[in-house]
Protein backbone atom coordinates (compact mmCIF):
# COMPACT_ATOMS: atom_id res chain seq x y z
CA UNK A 1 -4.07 -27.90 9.04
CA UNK A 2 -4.73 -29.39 5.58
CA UNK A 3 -2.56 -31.27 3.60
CA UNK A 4 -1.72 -28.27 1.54
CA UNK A 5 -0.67 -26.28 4.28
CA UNK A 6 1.11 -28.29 6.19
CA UNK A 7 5.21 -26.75 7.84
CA UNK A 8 3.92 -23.82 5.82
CA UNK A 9 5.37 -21.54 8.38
CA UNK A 10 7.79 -18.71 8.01
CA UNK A 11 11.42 -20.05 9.04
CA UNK A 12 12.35 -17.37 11.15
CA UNK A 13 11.52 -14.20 12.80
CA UNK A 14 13.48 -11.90 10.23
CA UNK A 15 11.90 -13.83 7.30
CA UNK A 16 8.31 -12.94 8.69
CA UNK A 17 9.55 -8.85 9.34
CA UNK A 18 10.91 -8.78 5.89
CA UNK A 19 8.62 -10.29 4.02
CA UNK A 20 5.65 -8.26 5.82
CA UNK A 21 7.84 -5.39 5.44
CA UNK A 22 7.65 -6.43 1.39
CA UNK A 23 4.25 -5.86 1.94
CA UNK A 24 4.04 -2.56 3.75
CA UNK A 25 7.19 -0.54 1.79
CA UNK A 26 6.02 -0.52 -2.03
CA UNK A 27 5.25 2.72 -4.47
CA UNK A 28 2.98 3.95 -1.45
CA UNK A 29 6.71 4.71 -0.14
CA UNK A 30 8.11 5.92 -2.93
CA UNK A 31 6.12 7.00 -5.94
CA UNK A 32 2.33 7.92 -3.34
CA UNK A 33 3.99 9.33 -0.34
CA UNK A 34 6.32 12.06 -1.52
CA UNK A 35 3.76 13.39 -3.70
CA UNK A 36 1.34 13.51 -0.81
CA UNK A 37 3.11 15.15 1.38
CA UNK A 38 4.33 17.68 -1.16
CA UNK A 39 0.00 18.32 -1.87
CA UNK A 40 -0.75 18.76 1.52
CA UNK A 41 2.35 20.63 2.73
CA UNK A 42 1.27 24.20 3.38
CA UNK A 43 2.97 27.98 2.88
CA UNK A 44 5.61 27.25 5.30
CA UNK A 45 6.32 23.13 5.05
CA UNK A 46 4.33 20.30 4.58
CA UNK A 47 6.03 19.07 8.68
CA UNK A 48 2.10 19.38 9.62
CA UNK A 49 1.19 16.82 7.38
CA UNK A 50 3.91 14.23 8.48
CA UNK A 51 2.41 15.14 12.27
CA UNK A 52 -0.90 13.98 11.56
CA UNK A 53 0.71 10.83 9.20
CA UNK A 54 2.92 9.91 12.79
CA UNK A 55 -0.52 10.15 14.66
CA UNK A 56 -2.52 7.93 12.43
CA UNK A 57 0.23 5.63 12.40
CA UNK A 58 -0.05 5.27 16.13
CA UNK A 59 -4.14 5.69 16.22
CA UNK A 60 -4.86 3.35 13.40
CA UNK A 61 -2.24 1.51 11.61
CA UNK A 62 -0.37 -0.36 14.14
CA UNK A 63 -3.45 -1.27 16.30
CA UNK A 64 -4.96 -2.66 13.07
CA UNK A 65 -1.35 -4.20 12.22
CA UNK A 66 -1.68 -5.97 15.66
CA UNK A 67 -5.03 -7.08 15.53
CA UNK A 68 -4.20 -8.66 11.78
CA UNK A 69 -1.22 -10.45 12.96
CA UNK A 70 -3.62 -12.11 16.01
CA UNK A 71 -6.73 -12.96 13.59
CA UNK A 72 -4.37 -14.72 11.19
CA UNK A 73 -2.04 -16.14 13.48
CA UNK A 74 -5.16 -17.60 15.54
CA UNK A 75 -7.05 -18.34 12.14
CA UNK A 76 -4.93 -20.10 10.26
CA UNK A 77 -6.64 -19.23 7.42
CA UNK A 78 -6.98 -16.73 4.69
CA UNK A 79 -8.78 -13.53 4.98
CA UNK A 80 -12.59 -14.86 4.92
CA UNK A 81 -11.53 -18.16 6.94
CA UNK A 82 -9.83 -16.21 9.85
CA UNK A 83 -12.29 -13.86 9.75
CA UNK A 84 -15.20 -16.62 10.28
CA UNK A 85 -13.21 -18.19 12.67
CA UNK A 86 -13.48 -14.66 14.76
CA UNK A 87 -16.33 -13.70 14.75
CA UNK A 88 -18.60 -16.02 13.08
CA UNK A 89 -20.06 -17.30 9.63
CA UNK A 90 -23.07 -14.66 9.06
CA UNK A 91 -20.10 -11.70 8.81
CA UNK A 92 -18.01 -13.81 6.05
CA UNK A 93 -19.64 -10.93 3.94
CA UNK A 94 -17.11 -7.99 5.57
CA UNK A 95 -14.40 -10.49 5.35
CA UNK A 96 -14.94 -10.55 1.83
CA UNK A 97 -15.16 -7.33 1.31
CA UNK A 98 -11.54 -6.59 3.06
CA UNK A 99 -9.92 -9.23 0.87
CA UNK A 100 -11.83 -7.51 -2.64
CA UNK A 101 -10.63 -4.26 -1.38
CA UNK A 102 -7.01 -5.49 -1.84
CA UNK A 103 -7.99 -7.52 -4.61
CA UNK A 104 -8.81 -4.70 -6.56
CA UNK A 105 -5.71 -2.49 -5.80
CA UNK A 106 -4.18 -5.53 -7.02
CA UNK A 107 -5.58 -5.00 -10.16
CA UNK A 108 -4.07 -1.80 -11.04
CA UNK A 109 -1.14 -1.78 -8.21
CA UNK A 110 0.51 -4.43 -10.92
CA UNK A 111 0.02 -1.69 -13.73
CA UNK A 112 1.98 0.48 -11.58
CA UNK A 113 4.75 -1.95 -11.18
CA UNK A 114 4.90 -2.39 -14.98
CA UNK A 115 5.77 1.26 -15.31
CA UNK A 116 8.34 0.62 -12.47
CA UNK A 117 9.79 -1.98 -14.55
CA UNK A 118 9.59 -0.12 -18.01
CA UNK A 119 11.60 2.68 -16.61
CA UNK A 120 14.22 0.69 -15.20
CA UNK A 121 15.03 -1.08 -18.54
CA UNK A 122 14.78 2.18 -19.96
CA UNK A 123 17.04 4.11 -17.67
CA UNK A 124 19.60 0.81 -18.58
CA UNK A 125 18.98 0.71 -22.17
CA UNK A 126 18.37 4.62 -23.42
CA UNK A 127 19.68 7.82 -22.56
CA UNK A 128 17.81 10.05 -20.22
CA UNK A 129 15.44 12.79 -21.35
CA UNK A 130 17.20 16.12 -21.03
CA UNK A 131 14.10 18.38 -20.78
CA UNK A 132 10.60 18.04 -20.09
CA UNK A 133 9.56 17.57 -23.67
CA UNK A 134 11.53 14.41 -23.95
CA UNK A 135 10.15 12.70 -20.57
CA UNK A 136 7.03 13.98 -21.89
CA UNK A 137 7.83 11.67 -24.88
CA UNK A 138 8.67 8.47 -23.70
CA UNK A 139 6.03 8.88 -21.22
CA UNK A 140 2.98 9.38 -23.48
CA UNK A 141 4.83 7.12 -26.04
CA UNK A 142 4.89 4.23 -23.15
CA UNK A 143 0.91 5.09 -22.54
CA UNK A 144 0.01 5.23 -26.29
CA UNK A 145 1.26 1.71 -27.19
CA UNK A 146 0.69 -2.00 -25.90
CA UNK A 147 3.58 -1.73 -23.03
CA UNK A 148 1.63 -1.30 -20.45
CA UNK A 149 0.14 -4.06 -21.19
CA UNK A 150 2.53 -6.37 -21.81
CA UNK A 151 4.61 -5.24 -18.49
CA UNK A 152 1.10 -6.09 -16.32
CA UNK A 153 1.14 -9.05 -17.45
CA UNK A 154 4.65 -9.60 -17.16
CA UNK A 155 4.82 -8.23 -13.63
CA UNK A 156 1.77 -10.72 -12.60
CA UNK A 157 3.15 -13.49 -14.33
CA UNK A 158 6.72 -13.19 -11.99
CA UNK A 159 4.12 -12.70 -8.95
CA UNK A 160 2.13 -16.05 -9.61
CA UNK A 161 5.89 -17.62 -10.63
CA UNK A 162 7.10 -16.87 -6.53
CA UNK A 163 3.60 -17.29 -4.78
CA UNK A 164 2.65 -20.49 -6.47
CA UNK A 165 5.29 -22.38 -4.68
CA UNK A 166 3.98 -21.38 -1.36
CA UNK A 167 5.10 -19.23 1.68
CA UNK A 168 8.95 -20.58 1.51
CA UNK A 169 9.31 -19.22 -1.62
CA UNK A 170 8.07 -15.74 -0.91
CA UNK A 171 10.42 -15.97 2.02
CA UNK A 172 12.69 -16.43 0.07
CA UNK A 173 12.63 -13.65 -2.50
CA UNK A 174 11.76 -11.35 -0.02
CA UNK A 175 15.14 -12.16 2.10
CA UNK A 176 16.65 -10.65 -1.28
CA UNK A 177 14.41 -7.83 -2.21
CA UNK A 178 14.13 -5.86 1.30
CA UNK A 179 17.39 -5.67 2.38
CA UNK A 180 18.51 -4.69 -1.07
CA UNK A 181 15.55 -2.07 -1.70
CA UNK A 182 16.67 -0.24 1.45
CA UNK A 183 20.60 -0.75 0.38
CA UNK A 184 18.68 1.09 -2.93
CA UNK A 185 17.18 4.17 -0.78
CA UNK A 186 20.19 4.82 1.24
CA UNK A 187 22.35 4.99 -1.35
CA UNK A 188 19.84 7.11 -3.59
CA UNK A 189 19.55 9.51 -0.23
CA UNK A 190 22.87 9.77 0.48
CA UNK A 191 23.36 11.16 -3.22
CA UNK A 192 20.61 13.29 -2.98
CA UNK A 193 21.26 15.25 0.09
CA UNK A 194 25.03 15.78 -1.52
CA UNK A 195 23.20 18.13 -3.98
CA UNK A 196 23.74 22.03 -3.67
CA UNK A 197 20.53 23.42 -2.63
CA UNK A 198 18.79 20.13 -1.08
CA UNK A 199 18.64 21.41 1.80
CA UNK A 200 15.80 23.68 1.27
CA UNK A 201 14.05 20.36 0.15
CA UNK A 202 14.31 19.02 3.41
CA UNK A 203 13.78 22.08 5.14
CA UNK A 204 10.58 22.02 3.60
CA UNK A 205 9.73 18.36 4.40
CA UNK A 206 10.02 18.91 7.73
CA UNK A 207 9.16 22.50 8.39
CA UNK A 208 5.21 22.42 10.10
CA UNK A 209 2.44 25.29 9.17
CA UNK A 210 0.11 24.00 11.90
CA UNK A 211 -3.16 26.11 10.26
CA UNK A 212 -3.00 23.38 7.58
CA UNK A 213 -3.90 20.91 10.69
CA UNK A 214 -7.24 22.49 10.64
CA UNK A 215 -8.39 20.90 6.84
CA UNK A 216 -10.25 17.78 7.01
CA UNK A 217 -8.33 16.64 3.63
CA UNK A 218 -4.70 16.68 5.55
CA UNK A 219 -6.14 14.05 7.81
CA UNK A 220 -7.77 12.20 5.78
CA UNK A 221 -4.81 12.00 3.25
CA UNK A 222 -2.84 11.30 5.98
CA UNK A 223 -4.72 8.61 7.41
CA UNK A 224 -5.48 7.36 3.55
CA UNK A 225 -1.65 7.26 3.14
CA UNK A 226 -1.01 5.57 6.35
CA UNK A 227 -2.81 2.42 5.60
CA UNK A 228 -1.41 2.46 1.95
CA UNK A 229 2.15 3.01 3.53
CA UNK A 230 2.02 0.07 6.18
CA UNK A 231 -0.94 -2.02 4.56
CA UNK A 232 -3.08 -1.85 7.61
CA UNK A 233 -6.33 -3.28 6.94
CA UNK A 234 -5.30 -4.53 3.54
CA UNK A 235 -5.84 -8.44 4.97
CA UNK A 236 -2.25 -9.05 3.76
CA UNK A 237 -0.67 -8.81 7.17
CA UNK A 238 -3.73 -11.14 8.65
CA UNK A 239 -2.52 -13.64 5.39
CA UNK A 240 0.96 -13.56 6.17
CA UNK A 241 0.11 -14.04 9.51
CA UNK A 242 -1.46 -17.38 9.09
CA UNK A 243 2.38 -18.50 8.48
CA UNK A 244 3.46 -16.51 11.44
CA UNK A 245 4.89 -19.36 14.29
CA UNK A 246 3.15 -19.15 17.73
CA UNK A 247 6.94 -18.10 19.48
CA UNK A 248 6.93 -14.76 16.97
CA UNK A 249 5.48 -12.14 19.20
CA UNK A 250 2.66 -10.04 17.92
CA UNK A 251 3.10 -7.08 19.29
CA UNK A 252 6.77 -6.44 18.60
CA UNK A 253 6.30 -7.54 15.12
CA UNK A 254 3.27 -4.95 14.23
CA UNK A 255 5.48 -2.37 15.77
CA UNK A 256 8.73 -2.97 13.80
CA UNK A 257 6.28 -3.61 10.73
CA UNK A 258 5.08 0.00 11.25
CA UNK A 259 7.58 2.15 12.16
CA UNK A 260 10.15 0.71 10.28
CA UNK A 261 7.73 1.02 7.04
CA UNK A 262 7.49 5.02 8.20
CA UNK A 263 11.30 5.24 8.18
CA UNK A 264 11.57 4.03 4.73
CA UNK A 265 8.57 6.54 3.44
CA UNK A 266 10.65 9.38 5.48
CA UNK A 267 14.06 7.93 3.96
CA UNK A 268 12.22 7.74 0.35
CA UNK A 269 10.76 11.13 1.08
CA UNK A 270 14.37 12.71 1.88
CA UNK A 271 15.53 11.59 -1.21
CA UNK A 272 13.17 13.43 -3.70
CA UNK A 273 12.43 16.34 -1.86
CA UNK A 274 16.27 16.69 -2.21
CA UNK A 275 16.49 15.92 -5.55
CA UNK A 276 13.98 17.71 -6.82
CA UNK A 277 14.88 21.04 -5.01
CA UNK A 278 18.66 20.30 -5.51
CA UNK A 279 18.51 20.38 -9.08
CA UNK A 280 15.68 22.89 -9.88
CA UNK A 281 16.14 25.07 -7.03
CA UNK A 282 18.87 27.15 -9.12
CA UNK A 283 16.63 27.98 -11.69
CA UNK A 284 12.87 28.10 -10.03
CA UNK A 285 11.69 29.19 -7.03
CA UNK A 286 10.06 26.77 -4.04
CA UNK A 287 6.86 27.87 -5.47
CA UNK A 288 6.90 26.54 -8.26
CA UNK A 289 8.72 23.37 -8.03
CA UNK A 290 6.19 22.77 -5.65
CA UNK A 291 3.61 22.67 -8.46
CA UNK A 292 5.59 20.09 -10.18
CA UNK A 293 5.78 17.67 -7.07
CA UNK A 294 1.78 17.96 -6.80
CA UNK A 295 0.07 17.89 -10.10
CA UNK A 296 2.91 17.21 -12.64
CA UNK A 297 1.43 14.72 -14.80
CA UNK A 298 -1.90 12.21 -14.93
CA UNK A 299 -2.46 9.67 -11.90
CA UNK A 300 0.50 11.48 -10.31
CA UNK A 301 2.71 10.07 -12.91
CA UNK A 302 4.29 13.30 -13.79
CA UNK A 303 6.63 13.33 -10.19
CA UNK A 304 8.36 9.99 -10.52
CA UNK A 305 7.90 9.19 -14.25
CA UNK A 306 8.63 12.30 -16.35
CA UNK A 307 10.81 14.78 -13.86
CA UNK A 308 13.10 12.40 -11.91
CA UNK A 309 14.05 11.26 -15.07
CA UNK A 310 15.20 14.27 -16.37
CA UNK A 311 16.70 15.48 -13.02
CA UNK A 312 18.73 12.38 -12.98
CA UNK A 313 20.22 13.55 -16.36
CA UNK A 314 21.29 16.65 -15.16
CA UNK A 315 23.15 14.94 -11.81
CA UNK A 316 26.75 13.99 -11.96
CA UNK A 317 26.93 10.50 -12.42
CA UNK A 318 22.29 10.64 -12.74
CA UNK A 319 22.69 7.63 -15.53
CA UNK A 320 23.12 5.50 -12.62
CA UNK A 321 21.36 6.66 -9.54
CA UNK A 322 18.26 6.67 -12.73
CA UNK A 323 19.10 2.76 -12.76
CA UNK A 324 19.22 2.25 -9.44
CA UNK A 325 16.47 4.24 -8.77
CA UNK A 326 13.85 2.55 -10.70
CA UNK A 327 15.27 -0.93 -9.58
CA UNK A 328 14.30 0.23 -6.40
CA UNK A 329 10.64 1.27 -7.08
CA UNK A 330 10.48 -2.11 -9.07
CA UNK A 331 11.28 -4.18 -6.78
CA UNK A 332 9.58 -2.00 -3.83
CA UNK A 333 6.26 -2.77 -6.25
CA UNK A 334 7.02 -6.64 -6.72
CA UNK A 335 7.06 -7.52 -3.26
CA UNK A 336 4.08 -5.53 -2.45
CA UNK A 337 2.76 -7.30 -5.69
CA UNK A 338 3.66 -10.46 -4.65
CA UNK A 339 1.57 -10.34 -1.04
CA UNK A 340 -1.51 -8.91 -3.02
CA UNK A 341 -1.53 -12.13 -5.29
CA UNK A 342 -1.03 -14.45 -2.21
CA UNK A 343 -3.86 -12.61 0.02
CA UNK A 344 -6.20 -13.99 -2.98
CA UNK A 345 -5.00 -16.72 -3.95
CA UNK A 346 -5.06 -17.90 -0.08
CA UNK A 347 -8.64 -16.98 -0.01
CA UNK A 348 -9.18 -19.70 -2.74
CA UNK A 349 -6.94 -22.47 -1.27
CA UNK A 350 -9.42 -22.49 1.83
CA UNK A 351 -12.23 -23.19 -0.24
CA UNK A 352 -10.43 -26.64 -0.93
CA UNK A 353 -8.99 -25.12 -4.64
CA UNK A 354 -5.76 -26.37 -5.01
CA UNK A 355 -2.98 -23.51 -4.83
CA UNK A 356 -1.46 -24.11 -8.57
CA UNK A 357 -5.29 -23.41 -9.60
CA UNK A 358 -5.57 -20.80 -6.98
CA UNK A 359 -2.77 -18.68 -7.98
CA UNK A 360 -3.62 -19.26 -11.56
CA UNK A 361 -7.20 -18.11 -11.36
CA UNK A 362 -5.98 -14.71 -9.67
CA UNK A 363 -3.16 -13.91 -11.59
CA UNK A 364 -5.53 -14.27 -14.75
CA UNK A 365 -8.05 -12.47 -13.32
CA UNK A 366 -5.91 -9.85 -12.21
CA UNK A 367 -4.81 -9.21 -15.81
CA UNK A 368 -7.94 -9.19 -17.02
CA UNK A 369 -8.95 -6.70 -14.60
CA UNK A 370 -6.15 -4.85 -14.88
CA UNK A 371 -6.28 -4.09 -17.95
CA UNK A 372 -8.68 -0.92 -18.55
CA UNK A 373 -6.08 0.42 -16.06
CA UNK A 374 -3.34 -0.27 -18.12
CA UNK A 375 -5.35 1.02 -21.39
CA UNK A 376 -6.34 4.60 -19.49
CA UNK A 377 -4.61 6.29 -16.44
CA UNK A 378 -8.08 8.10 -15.90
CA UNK A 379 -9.32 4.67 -15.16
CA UNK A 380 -6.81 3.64 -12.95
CA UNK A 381 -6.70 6.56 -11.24
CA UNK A 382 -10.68 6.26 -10.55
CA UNK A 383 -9.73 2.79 -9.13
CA UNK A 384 -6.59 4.49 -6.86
CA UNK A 385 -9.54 7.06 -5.28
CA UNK A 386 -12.44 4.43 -4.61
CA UNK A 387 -10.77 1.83 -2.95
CA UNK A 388 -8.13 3.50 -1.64
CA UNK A 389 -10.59 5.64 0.44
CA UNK A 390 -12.40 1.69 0.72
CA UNK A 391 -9.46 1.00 2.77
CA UNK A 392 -11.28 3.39 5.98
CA UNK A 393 -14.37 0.67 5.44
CA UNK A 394 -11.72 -2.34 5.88
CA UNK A 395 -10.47 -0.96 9.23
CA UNK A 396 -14.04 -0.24 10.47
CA UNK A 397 -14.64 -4.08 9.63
CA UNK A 398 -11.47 -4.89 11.14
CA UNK A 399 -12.28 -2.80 14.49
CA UNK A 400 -15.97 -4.34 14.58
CA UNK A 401 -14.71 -7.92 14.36
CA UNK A 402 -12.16 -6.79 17.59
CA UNK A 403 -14.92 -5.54 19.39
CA UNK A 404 -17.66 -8.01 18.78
CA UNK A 405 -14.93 -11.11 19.95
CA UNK A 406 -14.29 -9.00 23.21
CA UNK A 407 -11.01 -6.30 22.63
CA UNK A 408 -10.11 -7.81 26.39
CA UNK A 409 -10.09 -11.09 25.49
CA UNK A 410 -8.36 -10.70 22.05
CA UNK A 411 -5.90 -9.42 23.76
CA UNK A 412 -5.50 -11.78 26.67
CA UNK A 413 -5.99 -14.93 24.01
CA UNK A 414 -4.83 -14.11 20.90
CA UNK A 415 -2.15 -11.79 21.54
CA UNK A 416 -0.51 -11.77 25.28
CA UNK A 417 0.04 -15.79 24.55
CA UNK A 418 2.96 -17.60 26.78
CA UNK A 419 5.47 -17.48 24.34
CA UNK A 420 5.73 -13.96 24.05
CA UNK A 421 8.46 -11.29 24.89
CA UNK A 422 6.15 -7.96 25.58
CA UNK A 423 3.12 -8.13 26.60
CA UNK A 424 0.09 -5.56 25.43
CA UNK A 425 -1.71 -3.21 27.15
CA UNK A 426 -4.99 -1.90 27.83
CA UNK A 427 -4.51 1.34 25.92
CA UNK A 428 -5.01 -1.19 22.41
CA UNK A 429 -8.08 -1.97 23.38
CA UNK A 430 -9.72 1.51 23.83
CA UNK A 431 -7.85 2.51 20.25
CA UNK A 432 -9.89 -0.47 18.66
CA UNK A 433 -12.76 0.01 20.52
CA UNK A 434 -12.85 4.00 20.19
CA UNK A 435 -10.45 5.34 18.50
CA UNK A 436 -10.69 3.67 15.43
CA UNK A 437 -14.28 3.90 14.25
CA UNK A 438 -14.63 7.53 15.34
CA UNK A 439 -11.71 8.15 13.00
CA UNK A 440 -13.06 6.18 10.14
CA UNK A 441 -16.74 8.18 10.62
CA UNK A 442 -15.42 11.76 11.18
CA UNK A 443 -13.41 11.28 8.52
CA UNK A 444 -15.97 9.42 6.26
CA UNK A 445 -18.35 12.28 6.77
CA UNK A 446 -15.69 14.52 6.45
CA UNK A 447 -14.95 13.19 2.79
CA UNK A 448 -18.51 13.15 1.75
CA UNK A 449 -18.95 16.86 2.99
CA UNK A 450 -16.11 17.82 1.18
CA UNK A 451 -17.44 15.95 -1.86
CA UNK A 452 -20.78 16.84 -2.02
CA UNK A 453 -19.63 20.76 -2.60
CA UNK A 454 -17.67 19.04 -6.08
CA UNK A 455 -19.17 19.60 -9.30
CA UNK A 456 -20.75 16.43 -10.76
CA UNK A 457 -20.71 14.74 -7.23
CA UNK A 458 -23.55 12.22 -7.76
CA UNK A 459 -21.89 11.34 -11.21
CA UNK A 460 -21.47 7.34 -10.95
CA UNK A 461 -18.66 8.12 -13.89
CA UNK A 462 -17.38 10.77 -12.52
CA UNK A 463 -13.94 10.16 -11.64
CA UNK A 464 -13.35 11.63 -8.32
CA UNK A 465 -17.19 11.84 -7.54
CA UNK A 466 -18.61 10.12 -4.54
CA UNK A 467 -21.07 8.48 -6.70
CA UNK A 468 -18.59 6.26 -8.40
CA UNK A 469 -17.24 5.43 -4.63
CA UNK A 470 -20.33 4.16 -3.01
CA UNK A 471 -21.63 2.87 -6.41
CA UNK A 472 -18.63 0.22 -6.40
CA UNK A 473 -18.49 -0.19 -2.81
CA UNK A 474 -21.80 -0.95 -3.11
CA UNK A 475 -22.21 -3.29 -5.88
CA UNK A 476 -19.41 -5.10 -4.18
CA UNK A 477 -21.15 -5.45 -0.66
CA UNK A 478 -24.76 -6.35 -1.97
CA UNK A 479 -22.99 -9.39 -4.26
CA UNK A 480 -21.23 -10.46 -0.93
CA UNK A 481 -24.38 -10.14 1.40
CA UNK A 482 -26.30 -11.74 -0.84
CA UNK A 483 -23.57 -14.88 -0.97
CA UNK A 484 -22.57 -14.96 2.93
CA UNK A 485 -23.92 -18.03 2.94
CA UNK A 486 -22.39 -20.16 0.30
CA UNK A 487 -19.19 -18.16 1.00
CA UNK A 488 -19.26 -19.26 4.36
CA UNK A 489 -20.11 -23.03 3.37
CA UNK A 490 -17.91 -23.03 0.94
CA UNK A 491 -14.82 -21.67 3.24
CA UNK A 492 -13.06 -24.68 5.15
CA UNK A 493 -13.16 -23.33 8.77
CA UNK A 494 -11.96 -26.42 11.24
C-alpha cells in the first residue's frame, strides 16, 4: 500500500460493525423509513410493505453488502480502484458512476443533516410549537432565511474535520455515535409505546393487507428504501472495506451490517408510529393521521420537522424526548455524512491527491453543490428521486462486476478466505447472478411504466418526471465513458 495508507486498518472487529453501521443507520432510518412505510401501508396495515422490505433485504441488500465488503477488502482501494482491480480498466466508467451516485446524495444528504442539527438546538434553546401553525412557522421561517445554508456548511465542515485525519479517526467517532444513537432510539421507544393509544400505531405497522403486494410501487419503494436503509450499493461499504483486516469475516459482517441496520429502522419505526397515533389518536381518526405521516409537508419534511415537534409538546416530559430526539437524527445523519465524504475523498487519494487536499476538494464541492438544495426543497427533493432510484443502476453495476470476475470464484477467493469463521454458500452466487438484475429490470421497467402514464413525463424539469432521471443519469454516464481512459490512468491500481 502507499505511503498514505499505510496501518490504515480498522482496530477491531466492533470498530469496523459500528462504523459501517454509521453508514447504513442515518435519516433513511429515521426521518425516510417511517414515512415510507406509512405511504405504502394499505387499508388494513402497511405489515405488507415491511414483507417485501425483509425480502429485498435478503434478495438484494446483503448479497450486495457481501460482495462490497470482498471488492474492497481485496481492492484496497477506493471505489474506482477496487473496482478496476475486479474487473478491469475499460469498466472504470460504472465504477465511477457508483461512487457519483453517492456523491451526489452527499450533496443534499448534508442539507438534511443541517435541518437535523437546527432542530436539535432549537428543541434546546426554544419552546416547542404547540399547534401546527407554529411548527409551520419555524419551519418555513428556517427555509426562508440563510440557515440552511449555514448548517450545510457547518455539517460538512465537522465531516471533513473527522475524515481528514484518516480511518482511525472515523473509528473513533463512530465508537461514540452508534452506541449512543441506539441508547437515543430505545429510550425514545420505550417512551413512545408508554403512550395511551400507541398501540393502534403499532398495530398498524405491523398489520399486512397482502392486495397491496400486488403494486409495482410497494416493491420498488421497498427495494428503493432497502438500499437507502443499509447503503447497499452506495460504494461506502466497498470504501470502508478497504480498511477491513483480512481475519474480519465477510460474510458475518454484511449480515450483522444488514439486519442489525433493519432492527434500528423497525426500532425507529416503533417509535413514531407510536407517537404519532398516541398523541393524535384521541382526537383524529387512523385515517387521517395517516395523511399526516404521508404527505405532511414538502420533501417529506412535514412528518419529522413540523408534527413531532408539536407532539413532543403535548407529551409529559416532550421538552426532552424533543432534545433527545433530534440529537439522535443528528447524529444518525453525521455518521452517515461522514462515510459519504470519505467514499469521495478516497476516490481522490488513489489518484495520488494527497488526503488533506482530497477531503478539502469534496467537502467544498459538496457545499457548492449542495447548495440549490439548501436554497429550494423542490430541488432537493428532485435530487432525493433521481439518484435515489440511481441506486437500482449501482447494484446492476455491482452484480455485473460479480458475474463478469466469476460469482464462483469471488466467492471461493475473495470471500471463503482461511481466516474466516463461516463460510458462504452457493445460494449467493445465483442471487448475484439472477436474482439481482432481474430485480433491478422488472422493477426499472416497472418505474418507467408507471411513469410514462404521469403528466409531463418527458419533462427534463419536471420534478418527479422520468426525463429529469435519465437526463442526469445520462449526462453523468456519457462524461464518464467518454473519460474511462484517463480515469483509469489516472487511478493508482498496483
Amino acid at each position: 500500500m502507499s505511503d498514505q495508507n499505510k496501518n490504515s486498518f480498522f482496530s477491531s472487529r466492533l470498530g469496523l460493525i459500528l462504523s459501517v453501521l454509521g453508514i447504513a443507520v442515518g435519516t433513511g432510518n429515521i426521518w425516510r423509513f417511517p414515512r415510507i412505510a406509512a405511504q405504502n401501508g394499505g387499508a388494513e396495515g402497511a405489515g405488507a410493505f415491511l414483507f417485501a422490505w425483509v425480502c429485498c433485504l435478503f434478495l438484494f441488500s446483503i448479497p450486495l453488502i457481501i460482495a462490497e465488503y470482498g471488492i474492497g477488502r481485496n481492492g484496497r482501494k477506493g471505489v474506482i480502484g477496487s473496482f478496476i482491480k475486479l474487473v478491469g480498466k475499460k469498466f472504470a466508467w460504472m465504477g465511477s458512476f457508483i461512487a457519483f451516485v453517492s456523491t451526489a446524495i452527499m450533496f443534499y444528504y448534508s442539507v438534511i443533516a443541517g435541518w437535523a442539527l437546527y432542530y436539535f438546538i432549537q428543541s434546546v434553546g426554544t419552546e416547542l410549537p404547540a399547534n401546527l401553525q407554529q411548527a409551520e412557522a419555524v419551519w418555513y421561517g428556517f427555509q426562508g432565511s440563510a440557515w440552511p445554508s449555514v448548517f450545510h456548511a457547518l455539517m460538512i465542515g465537522a465531516g471533513a474535520f473527522i475524515v481528514v485525519k484518516g480511518i482511525s479517526s472515523i473509528e473513533r467517532i463512530n465508537k461514540i455515535l452508534i452506541p449512543s444513537l441506539l441508547a437515543v432510539i430505545i429510550i425514545s421507544m420505550i417512551r413512545a409505546v408508554t403512550l395511551p393509544g400507541s398501540f393502534a400505531g403499532i398495530e398498524y405497522l405491523f398489520t399486512p393487507d397482502w392486495s397491496t403486494l400486488s403494486q409495482p410501487t410497494i416493491w420498488i419503494e421497498a427495494l428503493t428504501q432497502n438500499a437507502w436503509d443499509t447503503g447497499a450499493a452506495w460504494g461506502l461499504i466497498l470504501t470502508y472495506a478497504a480498511y477491513m483486516r483480512t481475519r474480519d469475516d465477510v460474510t458475518i459482517s454484511a449480515f450483522q451490517t444488514g439486519i442489525g441496520n433493519n432492527i434500528v429502522s423497525l426500532l425507529a419505526a416503533v417509535t413514531i408510529f407510536s407517537t404519532v397515533f398516541g398523541t393524535l389518536g384521541g382526537s383524529m381518526g387512523n385515517g387521517e393521521i395517516l395523511e399526516i405521516m404521508r404527505d405532511s409537508g414538502p420533501a417529506g419534511t412535514g412528518l419529522t420537522f413540523m408534527w413531532m415537534p408539536q407532539l413532543f409538546f403535548e407529551m409529559p416530559g416532550g421538552r426532552f424526548f424533543a432534545v433527545i430526539f433530534f440529537l439522535g437524527l443528528t447524529f444518525a445523519a453525521f455518521s452517515s455524512l461522514i462515510s459519504m465524504i470519505e467514499m469521495a475523498s478516497r476516490v481522490l487519494v488513489d489518484t495520488g491527491i494527497s488526503r488533506k487536499k482530497a477531503t478539502a476538494a469534496v467537502c467544498i464541492t459538496g457545499f457548492l453543490f449542495g447548495l440549490p438544495s439548501a436554497i429550494s426543497t423542490d430541488f432537493l427533493v428532485n435530487q432525493d428521486t433521481v439518484w435515489g432510484i440511481g441506486l437500482l443502476v449501482s447494484g446492476a453495476f455491482m452484480a455485473f462486476a460479480i458475474i463478469k470476475f466469476n460469482p464462483g470464484r469471488f466467492r471461493d477467493e475473495l470471500v471463503n478466505v482461511e481466516e474466516r469463521s463461516y463460510t458462504l454458500g452457493k445460494w449467493w452466487e445465483v442471487v448475484i447472478k439472477y436474482v439481482v438484475p432481474i430485480e433491478v429490470i422488472t422493477l426499472l421497467v416497472w418505474w418507467m411504466y408507471q411513469g410514462a402514464s404521469v403528466e409531463n413525463w418527458y419533462d427534463p424539469i419536471s420534478t418527479f418526471s422520468i426525463a429529469t432521471v435519465l437526463l442526469q443519469w445520462g449526462i453523468a454516464m456519457v462524461l464518464f465513458i467518454f473519460y474511462n481512459r484517463k480515469i483509469a490512468e489516472k487511478t493508482a491500481v498496483k
